[in-house]
N, C-alpha and C. Protein backbone atom coordinates (compact mmCIF):
# COMPACT_ATOMS: atom_id res chain seq x y z
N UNK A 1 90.26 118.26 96.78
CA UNK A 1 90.31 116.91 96.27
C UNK A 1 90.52 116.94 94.76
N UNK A 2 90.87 115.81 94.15
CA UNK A 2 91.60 116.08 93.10
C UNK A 2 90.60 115.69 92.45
N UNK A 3 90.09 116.19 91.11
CA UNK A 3 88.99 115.73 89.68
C UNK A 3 89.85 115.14 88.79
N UNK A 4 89.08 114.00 87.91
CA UNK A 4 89.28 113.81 87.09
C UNK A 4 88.47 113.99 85.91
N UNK A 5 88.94 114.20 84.62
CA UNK A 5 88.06 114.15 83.54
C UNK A 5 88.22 112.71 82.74
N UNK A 6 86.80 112.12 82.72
CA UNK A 6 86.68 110.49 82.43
C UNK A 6 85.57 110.88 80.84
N UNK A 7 86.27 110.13 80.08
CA UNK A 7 85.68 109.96 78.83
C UNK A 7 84.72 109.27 78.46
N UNK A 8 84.93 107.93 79.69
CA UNK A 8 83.97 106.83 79.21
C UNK A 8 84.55 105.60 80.43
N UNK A 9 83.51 105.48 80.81
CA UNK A 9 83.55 104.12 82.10
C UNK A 9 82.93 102.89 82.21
N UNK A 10 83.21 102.02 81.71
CA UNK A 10 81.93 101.07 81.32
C UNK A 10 82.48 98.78 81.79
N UNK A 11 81.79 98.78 81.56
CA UNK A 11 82.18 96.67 81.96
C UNK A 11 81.94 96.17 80.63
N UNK A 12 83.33 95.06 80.12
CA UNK A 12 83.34 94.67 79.75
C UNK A 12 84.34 93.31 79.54
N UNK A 13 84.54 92.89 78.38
CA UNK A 13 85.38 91.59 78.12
C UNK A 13 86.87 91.95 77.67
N UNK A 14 87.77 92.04 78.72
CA UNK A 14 89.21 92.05 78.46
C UNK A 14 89.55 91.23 76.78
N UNK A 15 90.15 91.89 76.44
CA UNK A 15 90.51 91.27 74.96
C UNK A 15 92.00 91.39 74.59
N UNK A 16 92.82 91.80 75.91
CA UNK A 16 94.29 91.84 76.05
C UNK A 16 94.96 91.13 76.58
N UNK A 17 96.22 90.96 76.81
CA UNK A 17 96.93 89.79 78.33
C UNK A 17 96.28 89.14 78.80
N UNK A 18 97.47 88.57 79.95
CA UNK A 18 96.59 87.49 80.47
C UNK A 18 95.40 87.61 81.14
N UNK A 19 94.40 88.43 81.24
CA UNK A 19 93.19 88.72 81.80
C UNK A 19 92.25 87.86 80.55
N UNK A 20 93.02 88.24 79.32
CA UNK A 20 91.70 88.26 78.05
C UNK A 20 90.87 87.50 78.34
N UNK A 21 89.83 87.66 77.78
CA UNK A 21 88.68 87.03 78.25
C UNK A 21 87.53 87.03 79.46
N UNK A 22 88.36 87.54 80.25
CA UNK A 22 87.64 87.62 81.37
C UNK A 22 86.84 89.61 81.47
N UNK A 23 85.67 89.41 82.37
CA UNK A 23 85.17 90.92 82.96
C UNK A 23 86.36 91.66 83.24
N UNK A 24 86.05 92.97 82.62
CA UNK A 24 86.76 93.99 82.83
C UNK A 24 86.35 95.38 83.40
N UNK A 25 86.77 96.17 84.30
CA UNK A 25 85.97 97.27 84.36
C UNK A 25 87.30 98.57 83.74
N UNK A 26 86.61 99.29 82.69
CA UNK A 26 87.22 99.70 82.05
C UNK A 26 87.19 101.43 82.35
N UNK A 27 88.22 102.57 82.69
CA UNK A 27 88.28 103.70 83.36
C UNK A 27 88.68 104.74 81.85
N UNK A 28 88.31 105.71 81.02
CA UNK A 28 88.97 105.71 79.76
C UNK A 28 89.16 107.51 80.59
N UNK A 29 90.40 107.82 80.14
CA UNK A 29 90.45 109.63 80.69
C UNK A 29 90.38 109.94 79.84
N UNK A 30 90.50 111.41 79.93
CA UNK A 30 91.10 112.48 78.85
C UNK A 30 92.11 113.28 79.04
N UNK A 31 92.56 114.00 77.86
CA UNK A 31 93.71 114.64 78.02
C UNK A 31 95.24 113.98 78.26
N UNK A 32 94.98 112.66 77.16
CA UNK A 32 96.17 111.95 77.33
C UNK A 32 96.85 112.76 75.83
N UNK A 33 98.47 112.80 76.07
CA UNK A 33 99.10 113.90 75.15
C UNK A 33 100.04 113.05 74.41
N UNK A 34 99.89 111.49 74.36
CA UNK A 34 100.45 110.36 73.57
C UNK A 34 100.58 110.30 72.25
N UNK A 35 99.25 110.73 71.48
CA UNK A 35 98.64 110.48 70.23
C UNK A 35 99.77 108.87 69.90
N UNK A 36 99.00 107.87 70.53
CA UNK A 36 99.17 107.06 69.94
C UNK A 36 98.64 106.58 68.48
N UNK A 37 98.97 105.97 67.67
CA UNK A 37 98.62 105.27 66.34
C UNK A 37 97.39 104.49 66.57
N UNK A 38 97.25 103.45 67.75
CA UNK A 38 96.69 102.60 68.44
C UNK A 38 94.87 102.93 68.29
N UNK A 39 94.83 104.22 69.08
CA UNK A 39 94.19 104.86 70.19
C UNK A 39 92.89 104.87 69.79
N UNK A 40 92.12 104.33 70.60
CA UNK A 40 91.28 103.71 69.92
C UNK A 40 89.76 105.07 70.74
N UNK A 41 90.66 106.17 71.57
CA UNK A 41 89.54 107.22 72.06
C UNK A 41 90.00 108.62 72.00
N UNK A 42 91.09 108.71 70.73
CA UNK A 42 91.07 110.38 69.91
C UNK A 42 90.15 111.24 70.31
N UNK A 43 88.79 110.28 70.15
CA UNK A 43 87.71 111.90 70.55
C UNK A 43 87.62 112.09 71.94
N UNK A 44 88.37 111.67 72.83
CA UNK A 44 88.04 112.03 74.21
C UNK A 44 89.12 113.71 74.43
N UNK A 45 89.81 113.53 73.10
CA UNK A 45 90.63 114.95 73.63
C UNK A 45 90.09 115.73 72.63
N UNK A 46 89.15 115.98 71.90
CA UNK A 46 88.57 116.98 70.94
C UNK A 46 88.12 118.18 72.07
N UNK A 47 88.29 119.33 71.63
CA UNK A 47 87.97 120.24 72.40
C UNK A 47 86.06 120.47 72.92
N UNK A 48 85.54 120.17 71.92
CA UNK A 48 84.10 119.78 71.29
C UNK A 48 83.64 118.57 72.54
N UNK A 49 84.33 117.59 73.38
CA UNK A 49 84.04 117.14 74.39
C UNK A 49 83.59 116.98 75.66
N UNK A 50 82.90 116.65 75.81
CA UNK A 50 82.64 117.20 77.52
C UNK A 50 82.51 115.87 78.58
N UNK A 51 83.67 115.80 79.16
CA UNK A 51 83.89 114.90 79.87
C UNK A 51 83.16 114.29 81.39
N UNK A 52 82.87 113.69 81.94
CA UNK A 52 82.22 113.37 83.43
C UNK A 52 83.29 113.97 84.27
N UNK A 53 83.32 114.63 85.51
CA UNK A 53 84.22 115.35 86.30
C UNK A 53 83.97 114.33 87.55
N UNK A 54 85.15 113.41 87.73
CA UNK A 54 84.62 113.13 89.11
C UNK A 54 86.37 112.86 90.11
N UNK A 55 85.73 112.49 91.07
CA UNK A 55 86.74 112.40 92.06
C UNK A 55 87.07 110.92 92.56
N UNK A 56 88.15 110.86 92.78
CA UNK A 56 88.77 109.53 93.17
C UNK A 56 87.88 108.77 93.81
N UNK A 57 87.06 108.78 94.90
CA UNK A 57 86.13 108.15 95.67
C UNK A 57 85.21 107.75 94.49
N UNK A 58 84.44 108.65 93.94
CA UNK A 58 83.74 108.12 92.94
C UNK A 58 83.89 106.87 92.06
N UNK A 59 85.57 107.40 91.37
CA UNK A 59 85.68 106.31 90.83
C UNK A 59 85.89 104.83 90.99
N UNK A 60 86.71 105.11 92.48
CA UNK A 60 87.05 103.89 93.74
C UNK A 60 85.22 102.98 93.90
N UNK A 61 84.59 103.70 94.13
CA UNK A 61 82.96 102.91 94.00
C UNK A 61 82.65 102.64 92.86
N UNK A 62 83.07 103.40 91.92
CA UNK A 62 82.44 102.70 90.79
C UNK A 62 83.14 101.32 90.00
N UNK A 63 84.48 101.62 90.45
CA UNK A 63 85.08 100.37 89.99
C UNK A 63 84.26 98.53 91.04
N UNK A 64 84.67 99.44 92.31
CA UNK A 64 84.63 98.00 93.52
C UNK A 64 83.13 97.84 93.41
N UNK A 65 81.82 98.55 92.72
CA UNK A 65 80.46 97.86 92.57
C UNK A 65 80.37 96.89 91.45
N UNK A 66 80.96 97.43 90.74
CA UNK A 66 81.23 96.44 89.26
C UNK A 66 82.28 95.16 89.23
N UNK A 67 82.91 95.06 90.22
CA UNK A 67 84.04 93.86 90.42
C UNK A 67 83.76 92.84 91.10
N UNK A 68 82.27 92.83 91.20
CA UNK A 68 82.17 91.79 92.27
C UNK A 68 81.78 90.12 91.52
């Protein structure tokens, strides 16, 4: 089964598109190789990091408990 490395997973207030405003459940990875200007989670690719390891199911529950 496939892992992912997650930086940071958390609920909050969309502050983008047409969602803004509304609950958000927010999934942040690592090891994105973009270096955007933007990027507002640089330290999720510091080597010095240590990420949550989980698997699709996991995250599939953790999103659909928080969406309700």
């Amino acid at each position: 089964m496939t892992k992912y490395k997650i930086a940071e997973h958390f609920v909050s207030i969309n502050g983008e598109g047409p969602k803004s405003g509304q609950l958000a459940v927010f999934l942040r990875f690592c090891g994105c190789n973009l270096n955007c200007s933007y990027c507002d989670t640089k330290w999720a690719n510091l080597k010095t990091f240590s990420p949550e390891i989980c698997d699709a199911e996991h995250l599939y529950r953790y999103v659909r408990n928080r969406s309700r």
